[in-house]
C-alpha atoms as a PDB file:
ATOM      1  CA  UNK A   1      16.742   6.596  12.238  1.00  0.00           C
ATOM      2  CA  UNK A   2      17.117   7.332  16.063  1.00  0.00           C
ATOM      3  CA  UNK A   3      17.383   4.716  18.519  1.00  0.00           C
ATOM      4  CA  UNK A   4      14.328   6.608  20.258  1.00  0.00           C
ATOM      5  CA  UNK A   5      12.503   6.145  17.160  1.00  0.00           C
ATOM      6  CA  UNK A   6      12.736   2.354  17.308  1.00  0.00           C
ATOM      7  CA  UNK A   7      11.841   2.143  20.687  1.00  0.00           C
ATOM      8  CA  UNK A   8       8.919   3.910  20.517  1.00  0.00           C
ATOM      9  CA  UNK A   9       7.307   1.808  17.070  1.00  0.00           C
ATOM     10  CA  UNK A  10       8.198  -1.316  19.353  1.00  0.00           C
ATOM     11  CA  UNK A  11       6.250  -0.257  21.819  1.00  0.00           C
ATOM     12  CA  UNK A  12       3.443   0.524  19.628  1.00  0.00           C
ATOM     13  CA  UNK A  13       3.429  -3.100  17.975  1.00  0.00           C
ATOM     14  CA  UNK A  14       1.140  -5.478  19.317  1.00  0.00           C
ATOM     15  CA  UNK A  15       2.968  -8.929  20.440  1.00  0.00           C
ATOM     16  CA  UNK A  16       2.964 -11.776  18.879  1.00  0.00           C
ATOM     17  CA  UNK A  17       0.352 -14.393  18.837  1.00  0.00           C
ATOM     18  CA  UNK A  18       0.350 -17.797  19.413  1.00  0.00           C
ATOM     19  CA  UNK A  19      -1.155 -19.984  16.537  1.00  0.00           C
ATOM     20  CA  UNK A  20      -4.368 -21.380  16.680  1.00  0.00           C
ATOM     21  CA  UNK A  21      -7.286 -20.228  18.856  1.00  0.00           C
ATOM     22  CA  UNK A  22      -6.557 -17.855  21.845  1.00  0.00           C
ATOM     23  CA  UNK A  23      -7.812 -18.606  25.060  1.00  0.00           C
ATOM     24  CA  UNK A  24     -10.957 -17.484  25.808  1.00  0.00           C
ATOM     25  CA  UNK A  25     -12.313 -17.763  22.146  1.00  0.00           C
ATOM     26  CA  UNK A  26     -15.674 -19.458  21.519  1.00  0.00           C
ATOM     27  CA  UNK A  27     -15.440 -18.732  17.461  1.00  0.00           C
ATOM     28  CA  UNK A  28     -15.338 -22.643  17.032  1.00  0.00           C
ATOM     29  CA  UNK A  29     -18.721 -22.523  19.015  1.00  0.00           C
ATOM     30  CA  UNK A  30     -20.348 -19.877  17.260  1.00  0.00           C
ATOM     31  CA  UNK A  31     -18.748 -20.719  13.783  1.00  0.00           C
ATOM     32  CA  UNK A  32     -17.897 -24.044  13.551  1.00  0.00           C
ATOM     33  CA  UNK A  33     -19.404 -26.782  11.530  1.00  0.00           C
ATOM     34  CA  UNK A  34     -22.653 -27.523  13.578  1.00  0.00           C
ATOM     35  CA  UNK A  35     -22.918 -23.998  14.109  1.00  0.00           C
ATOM     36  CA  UNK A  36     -26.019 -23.574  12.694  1.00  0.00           C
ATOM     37  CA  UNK A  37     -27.444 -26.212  14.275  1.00  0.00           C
ATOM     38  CA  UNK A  38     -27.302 -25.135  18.062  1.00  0.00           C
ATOM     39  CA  UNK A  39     -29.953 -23.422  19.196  1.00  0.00           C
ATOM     40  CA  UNK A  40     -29.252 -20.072  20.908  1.00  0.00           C
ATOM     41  CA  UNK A  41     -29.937 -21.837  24.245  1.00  0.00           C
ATOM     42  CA  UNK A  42     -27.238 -24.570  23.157  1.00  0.00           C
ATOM     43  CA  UNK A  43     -24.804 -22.184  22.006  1.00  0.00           C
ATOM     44  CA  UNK A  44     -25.452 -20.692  25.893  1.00  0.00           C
ATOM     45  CA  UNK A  45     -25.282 -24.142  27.018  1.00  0.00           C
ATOM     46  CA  UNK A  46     -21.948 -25.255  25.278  1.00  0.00           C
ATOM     47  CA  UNK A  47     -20.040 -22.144  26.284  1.00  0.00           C
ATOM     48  CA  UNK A  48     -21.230 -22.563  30.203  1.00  0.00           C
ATOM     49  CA  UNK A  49     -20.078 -25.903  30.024  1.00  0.00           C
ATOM     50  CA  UNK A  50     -16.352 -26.332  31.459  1.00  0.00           C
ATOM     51  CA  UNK A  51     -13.874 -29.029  30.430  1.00  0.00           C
ATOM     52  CA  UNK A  52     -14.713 -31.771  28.989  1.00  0.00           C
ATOM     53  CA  UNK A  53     -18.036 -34.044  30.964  1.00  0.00           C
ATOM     54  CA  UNK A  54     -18.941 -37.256  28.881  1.00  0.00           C
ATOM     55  CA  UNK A  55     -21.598 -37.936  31.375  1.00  0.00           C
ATOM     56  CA  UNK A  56     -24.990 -36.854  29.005  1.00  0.00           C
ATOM     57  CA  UNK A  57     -23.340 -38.881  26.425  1.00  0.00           C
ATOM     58  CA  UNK A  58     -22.855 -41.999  28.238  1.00  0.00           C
ATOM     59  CA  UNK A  59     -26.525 -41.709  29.124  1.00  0.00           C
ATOM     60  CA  UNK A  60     -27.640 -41.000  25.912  1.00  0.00           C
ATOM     61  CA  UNK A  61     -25.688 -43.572  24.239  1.00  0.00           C
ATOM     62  CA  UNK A  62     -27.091 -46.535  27.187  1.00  0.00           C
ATOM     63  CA  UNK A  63     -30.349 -45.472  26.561  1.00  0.00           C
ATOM     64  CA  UNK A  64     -30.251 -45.570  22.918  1.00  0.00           C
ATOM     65  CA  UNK A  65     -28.690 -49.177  22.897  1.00  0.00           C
ATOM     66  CA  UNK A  66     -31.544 -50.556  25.331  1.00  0.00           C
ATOM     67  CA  UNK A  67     -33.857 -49.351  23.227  1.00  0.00           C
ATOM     68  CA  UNK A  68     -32.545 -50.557  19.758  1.00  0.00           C
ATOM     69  CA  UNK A  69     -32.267 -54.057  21.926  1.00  0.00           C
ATOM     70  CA  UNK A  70     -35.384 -53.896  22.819  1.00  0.00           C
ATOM     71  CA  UNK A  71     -36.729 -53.312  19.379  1.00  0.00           C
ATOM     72  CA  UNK A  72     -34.723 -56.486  18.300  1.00  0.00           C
ATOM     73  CA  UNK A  73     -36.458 -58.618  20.786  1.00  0.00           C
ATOM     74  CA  UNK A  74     -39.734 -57.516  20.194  1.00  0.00           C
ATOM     75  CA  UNK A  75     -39.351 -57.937  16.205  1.00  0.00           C
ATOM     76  CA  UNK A  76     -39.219 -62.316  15.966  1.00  0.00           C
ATOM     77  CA  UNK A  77     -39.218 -63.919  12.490  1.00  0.00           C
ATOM     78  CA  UNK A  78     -36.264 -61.998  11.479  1.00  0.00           C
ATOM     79  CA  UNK A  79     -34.299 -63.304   8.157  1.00  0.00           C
ATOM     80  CA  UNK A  80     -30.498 -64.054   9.801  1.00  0.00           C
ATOM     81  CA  UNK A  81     -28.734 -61.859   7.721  1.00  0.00           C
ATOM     82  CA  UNK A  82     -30.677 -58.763   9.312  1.00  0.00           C
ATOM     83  CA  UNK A  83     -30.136 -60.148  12.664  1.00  0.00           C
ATOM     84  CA  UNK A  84     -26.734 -60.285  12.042  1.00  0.00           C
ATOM     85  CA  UNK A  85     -26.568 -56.373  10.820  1.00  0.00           C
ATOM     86  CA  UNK A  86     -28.827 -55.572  14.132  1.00  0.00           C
ATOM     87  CA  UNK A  87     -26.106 -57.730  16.036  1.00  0.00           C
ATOM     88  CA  UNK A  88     -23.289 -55.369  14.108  1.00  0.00           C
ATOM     89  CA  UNK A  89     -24.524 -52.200  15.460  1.00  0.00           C
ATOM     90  CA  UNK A  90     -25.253 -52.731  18.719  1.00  0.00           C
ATOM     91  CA  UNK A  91     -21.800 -54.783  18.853  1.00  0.00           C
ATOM     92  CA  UNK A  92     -20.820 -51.002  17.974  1.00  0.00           C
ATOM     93  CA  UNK A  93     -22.574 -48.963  20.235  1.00  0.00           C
ATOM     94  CA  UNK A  94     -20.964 -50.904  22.775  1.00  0.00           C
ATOM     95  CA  UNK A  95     -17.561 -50.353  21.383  1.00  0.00           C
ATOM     96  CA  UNK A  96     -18.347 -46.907  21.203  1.00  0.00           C
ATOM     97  CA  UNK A  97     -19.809 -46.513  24.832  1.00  0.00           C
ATOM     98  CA  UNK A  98     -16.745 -49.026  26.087  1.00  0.00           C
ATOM     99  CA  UNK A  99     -14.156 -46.010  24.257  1.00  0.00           C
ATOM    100  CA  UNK A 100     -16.689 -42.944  26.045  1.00  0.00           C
ATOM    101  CA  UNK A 101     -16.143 -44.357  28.994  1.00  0.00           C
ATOM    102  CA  UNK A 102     -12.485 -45.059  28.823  1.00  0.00           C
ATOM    103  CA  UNK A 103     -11.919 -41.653  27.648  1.00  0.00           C
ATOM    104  CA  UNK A 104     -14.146 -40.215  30.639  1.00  0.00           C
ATOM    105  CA  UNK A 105     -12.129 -42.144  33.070  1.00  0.00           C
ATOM    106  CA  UNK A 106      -8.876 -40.586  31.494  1.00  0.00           C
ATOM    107  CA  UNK A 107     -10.700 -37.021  31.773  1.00  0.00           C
ATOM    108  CA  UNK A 108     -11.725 -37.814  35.750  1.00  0.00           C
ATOM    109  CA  UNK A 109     -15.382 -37.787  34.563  1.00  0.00           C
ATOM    110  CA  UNK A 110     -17.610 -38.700  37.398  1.00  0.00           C
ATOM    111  CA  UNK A 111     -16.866 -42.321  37.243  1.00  0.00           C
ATOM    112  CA  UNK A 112     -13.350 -42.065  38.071  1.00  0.00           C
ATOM    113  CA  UNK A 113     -14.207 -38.995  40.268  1.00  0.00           C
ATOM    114  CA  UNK A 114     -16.363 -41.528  42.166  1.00  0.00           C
ATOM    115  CA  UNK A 115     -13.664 -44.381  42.323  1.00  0.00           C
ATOM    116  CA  UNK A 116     -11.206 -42.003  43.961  1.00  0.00           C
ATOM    117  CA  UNK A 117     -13.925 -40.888  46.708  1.00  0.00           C
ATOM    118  CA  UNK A 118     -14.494 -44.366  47.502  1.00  0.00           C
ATOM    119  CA  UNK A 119     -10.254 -44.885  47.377  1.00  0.00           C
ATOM    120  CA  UNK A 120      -9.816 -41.837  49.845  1.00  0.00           C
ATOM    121  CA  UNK A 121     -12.525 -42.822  52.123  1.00  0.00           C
ATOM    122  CA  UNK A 122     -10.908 -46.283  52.493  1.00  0.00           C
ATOM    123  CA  UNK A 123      -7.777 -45.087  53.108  1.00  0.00           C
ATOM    124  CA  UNK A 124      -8.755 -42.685  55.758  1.00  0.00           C
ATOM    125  CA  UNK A 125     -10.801 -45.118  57.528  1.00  0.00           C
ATOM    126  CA  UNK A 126      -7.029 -47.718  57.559  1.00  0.00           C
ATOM    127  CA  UNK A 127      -5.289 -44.638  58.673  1.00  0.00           C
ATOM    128  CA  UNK A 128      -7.938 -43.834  61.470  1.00  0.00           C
ATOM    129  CA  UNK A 129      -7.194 -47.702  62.660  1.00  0.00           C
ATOM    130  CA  UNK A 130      -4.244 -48.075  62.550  1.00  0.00           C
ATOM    131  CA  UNK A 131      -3.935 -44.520  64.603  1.00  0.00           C
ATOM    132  CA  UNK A 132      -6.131 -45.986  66.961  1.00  0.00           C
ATOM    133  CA  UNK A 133      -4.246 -49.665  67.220  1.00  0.00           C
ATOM    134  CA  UNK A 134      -1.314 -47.438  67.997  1.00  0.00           C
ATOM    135  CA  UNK A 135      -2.941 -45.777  70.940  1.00  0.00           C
END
């Protein structure tokens, strides 16, 4: 064989992959597990959606606690042992919203995004001060 020969199939090989998904690829959207569950509008929805926003679950999980407390208070005469197991889950819903919103801070979900407004705004206003102090 040539050297011309060899230079030419290497040209015509595609290159090498990385493992895993490449970027761009929404296969785990439109074949994953849940798949079939999504709507077409959902499917829409999920791709659209950029990074990573806990937000709609945060929500959804606070409103789904109040309401199982509320349906605890409003049932009285309850035998212990099934207030204890009402006590049990919403002891961990909570842990579960406490770890959502952990996670969502680590992210910069709107929480933190909110916290470092606030931070910047603070510091401006001590820099605009101490500019003026120094006038």
């Amino acid at each position: 064989m040539s050297a011309g020969t060899n230079a030419s199939s290497d040209a015509t090989q595609p290159k090498r992959r990385k493992p895993g998904g490449q970027p761009g690829n929404t296969n785990a959207v439109k074949h994953g597990f849940y798949a079939k569950n999504f709507s077409l509008a959902e499917r829409r929805s999920l791709q659209a959606t950029e990074g990573v926003v806990l937000g709609d679950e945060i929500s959804l999980l606070r409103v789904l606690i109040r309401r199982f407390a509320e349906q605890i208070q409003a049932s009285q005469g309850v035998a212990l042992n099934e207030s204890a197991m009402h006590l049990a889950v919403i002891s961990e819903a909570m842990l579960r919203l406490g770890s959502l919103l952990r996670t969502d801070h680590l992210l910069g979900g709107a929480q933190s995004s909110a916290f470092i407004t606030q931070l910047n705004r603070a510091i401006n206003e001590i820099h605009e001060e101490m500019a003026h102090d120094q006038a």
